[in-house]
PDB file of N, CA and C in Angstrom:
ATOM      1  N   UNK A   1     -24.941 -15.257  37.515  1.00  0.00           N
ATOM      2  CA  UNK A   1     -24.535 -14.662  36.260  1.00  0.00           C
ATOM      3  C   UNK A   1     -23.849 -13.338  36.568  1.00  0.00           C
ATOM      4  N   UNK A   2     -22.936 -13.040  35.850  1.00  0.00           N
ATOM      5  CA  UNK A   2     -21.992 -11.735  35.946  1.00  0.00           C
ATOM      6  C   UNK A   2     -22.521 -10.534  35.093  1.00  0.00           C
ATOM      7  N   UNK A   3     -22.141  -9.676  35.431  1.00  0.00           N
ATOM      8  CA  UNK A   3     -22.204  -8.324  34.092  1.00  0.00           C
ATOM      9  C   UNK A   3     -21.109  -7.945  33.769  1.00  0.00           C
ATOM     10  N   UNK A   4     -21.416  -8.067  32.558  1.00  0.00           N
ATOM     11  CA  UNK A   4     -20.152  -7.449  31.867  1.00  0.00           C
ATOM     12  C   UNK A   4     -19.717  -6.103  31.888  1.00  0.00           C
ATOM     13  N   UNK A   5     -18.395  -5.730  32.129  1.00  0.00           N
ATOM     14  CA  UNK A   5     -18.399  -4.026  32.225  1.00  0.00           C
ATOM     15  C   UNK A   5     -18.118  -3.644  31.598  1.00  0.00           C
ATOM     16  N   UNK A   6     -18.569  -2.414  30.920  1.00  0.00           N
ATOM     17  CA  UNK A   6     -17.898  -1.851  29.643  1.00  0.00           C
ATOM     18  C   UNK A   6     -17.200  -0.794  30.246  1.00  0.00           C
ATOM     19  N   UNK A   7     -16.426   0.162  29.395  1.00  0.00           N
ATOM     20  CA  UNK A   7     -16.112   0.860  29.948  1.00  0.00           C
ATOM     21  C   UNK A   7     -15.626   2.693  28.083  1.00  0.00           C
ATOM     22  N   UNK A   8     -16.723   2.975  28.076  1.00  0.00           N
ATOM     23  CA  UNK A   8     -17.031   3.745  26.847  1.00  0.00           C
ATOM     24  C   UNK A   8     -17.880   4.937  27.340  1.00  0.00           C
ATOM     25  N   UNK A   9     -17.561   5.399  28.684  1.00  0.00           N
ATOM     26  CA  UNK A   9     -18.408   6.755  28.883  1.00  0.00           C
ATOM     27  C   UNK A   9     -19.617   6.562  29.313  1.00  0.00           C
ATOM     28  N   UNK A  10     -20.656   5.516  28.698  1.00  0.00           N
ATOM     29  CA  UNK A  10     -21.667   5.839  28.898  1.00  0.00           C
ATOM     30  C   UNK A  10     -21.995   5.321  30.852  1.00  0.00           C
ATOM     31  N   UNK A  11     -21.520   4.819  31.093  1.00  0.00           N
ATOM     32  CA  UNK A  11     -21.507   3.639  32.421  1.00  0.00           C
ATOM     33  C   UNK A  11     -22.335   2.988  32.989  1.00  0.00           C
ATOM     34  N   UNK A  12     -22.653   1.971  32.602  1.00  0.00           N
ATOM     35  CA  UNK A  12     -23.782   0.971  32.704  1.00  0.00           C
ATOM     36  C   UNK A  12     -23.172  -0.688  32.157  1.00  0.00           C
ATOM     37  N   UNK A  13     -23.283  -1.569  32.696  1.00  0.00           N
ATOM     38  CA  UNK A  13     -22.835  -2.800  32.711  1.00  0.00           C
ATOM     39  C   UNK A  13     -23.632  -3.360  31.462  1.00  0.00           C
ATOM     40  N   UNK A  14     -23.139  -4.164  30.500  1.00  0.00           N
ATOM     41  CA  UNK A  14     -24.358  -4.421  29.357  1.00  0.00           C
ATOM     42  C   UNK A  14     -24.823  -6.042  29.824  1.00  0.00           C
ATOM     43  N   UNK A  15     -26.249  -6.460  29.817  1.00  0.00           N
ATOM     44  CA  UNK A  15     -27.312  -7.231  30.174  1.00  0.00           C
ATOM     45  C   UNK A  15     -26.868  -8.327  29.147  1.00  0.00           C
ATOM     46  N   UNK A  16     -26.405  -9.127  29.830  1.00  0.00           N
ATOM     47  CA  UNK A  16     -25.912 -10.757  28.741  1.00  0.00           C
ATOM     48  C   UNK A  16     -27.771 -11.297  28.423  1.00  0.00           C
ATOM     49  N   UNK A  17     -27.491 -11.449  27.165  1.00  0.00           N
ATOM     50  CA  UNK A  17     -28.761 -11.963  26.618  1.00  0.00           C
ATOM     51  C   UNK A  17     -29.814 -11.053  25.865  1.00  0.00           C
ATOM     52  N   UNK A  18     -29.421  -9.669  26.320  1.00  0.00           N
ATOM     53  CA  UNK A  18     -30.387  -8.830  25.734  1.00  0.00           C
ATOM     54  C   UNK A  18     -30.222  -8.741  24.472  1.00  0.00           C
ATOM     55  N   UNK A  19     -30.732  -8.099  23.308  1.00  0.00           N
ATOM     56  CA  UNK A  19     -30.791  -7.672  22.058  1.00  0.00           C
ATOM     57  C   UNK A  19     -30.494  -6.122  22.009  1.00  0.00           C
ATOM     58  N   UNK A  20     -29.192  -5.967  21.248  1.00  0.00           N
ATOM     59  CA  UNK A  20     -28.932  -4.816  20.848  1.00  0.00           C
ATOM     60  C   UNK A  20     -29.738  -3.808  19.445  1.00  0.00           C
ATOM     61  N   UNK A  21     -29.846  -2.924  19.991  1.00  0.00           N
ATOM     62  CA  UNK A  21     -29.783  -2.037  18.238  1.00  0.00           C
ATOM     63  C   UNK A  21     -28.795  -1.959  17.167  1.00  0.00           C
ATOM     64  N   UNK A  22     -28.991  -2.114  16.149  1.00  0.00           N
ATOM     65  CA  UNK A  22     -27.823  -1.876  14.942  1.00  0.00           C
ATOM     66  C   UNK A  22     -27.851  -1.140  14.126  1.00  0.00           C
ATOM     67  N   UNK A  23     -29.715  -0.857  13.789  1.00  0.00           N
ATOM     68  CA  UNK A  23     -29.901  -0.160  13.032  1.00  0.00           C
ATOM     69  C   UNK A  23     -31.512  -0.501  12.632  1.00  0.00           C
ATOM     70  N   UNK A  24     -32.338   0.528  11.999  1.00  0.00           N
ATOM     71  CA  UNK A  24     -33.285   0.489  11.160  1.00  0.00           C
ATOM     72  C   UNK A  24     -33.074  -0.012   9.900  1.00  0.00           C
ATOM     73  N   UNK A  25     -34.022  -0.898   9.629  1.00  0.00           N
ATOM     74  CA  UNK A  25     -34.214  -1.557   7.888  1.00  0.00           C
ATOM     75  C   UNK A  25     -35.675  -1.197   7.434  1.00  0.00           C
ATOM     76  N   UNK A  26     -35.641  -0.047   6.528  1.00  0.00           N
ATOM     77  CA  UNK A  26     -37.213  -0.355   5.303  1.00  0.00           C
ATOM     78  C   UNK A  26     -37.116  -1.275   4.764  1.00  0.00           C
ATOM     79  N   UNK A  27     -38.588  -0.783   3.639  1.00  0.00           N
ATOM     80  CA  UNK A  27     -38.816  -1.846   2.797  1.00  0.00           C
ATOM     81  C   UNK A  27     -37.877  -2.894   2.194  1.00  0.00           C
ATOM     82  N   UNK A  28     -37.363  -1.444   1.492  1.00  0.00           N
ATOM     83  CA  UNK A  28     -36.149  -1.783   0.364  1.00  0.00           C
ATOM     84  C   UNK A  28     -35.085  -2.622   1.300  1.00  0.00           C
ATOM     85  N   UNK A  29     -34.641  -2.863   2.410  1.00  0.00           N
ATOM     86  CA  UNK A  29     -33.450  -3.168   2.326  1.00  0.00           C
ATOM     87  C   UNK A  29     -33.460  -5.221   2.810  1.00  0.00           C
ATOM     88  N   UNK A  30     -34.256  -5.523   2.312  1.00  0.00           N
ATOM     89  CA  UNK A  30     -34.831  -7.173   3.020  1.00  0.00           C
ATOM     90  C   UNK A  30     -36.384  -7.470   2.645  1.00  0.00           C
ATOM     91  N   UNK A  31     -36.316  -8.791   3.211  1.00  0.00           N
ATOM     92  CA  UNK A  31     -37.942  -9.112   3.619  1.00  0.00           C
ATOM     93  C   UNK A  31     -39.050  -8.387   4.481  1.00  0.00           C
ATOM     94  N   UNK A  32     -38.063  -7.586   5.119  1.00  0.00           N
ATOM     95  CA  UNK A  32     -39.057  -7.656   6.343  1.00  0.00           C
ATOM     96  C   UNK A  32     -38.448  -5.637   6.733  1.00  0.00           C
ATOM     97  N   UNK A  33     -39.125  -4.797   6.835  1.00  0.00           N
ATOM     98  CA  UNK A  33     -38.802  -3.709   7.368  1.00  0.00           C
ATOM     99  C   UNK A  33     -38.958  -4.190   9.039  1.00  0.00           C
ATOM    100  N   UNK A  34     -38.335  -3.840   9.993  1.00  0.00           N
ATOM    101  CA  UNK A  34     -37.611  -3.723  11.456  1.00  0.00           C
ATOM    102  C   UNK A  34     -36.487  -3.011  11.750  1.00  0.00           C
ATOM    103  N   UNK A  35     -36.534  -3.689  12.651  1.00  0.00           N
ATOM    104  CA  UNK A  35     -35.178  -3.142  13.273  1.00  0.00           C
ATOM    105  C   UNK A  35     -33.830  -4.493  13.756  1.00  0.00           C
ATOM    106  N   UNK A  36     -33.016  -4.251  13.306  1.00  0.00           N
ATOM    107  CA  UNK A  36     -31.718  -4.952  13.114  1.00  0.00           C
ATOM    108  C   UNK A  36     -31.473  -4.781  14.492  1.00  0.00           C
ATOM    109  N   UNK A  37     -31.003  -6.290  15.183  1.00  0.00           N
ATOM    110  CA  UNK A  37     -30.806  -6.452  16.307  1.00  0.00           C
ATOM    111  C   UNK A  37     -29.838  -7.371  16.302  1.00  0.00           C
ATOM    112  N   UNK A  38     -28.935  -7.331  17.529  1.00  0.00           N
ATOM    113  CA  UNK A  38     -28.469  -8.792  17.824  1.00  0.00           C
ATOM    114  C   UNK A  38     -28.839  -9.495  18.393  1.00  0.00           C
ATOM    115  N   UNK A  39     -28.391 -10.930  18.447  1.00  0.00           N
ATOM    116  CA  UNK A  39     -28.914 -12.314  18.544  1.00  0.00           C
ATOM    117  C   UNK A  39     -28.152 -13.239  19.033  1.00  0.00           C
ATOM    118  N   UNK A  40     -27.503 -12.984  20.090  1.00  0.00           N
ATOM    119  CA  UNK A  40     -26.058 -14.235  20.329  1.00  0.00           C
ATOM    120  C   UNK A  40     -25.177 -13.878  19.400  1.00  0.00           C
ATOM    121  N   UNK A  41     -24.444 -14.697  19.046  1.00  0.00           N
ATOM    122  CA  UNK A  41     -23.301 -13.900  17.827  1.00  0.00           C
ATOM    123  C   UNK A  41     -23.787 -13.889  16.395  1.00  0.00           C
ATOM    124  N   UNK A  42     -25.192 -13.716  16.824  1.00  0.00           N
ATOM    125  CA  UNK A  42     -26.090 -13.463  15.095  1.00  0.00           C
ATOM    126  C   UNK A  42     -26.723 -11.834  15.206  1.00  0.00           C
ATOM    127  N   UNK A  43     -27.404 -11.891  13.835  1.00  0.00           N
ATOM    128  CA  UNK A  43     -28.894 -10.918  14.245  1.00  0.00           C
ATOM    129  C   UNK A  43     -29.742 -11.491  13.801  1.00  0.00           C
ATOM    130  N   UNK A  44     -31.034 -10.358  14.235  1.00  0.00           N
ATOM    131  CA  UNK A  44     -32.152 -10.681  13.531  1.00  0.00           C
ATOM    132  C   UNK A  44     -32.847  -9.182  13.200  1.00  0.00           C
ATOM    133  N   UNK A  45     -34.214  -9.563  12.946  1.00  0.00           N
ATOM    134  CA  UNK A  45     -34.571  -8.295  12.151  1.00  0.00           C
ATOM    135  C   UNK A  45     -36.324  -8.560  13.552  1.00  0.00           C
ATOM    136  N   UNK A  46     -36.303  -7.547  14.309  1.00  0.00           N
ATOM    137  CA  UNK A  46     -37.395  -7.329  15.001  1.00  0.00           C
ATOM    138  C   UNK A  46     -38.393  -6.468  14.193  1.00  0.00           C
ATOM    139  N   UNK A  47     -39.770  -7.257  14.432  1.00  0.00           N
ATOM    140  CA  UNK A  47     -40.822  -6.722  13.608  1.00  0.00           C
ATOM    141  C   UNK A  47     -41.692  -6.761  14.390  1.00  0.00           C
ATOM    142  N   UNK A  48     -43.399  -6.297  14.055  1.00  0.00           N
ATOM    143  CA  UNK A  48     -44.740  -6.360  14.575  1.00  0.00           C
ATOM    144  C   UNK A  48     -44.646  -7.814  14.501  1.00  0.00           C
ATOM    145  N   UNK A  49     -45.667  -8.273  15.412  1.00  0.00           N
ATOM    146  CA  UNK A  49     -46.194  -9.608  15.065  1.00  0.00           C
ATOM    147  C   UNK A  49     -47.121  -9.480  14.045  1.00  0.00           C
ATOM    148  N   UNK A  50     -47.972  -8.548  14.140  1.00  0.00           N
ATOM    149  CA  UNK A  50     -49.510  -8.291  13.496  1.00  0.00           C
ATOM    150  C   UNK A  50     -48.532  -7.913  11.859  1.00  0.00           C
ATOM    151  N   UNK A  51     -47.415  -7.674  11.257  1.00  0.00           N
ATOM    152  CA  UNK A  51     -46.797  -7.730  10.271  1.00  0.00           C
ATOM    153  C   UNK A  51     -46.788  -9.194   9.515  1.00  0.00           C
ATOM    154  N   UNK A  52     -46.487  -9.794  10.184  1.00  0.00           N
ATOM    155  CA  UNK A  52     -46.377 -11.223   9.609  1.00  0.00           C
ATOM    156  C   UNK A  52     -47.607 -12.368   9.099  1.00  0.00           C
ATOM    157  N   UNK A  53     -48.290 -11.746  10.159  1.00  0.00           N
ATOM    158  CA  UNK A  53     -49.838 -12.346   9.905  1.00  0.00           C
ATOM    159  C   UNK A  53     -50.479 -12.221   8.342  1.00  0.00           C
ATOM    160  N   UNK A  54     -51.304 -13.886   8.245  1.00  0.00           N
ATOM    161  CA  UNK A  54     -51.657 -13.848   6.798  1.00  0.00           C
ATOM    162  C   UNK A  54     -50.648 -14.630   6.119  1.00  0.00           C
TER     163      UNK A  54
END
């Protein structure tokens, strides 16, 4: 597998497969308060496990 190179100052190759940050979500803004991530060419919303329970 390759790394991809970016090239934006910061300098570090970005990790194919990992999950990015996008942003924080409360209550108000969904089902689920987390954190907005990516997902392959999706997102998702990362939460507690112990949140979901019940």
């Amino acid at each position: 597998m390759e790394d991809i190179a970016i090239d934006d100052g910061r300098g570090g190759p970005l990790v194919p497969g990992a999950h990015r940050v996008v942003r924080t979500l409360d209550a108000t803004e969904g089902p689920f308060p987390g954190t907005l991530v990516t997902n392959g060419d999706g997102v998702a919303v990362r939460v507690e496990a112990a949140a979901l329970g019940g």
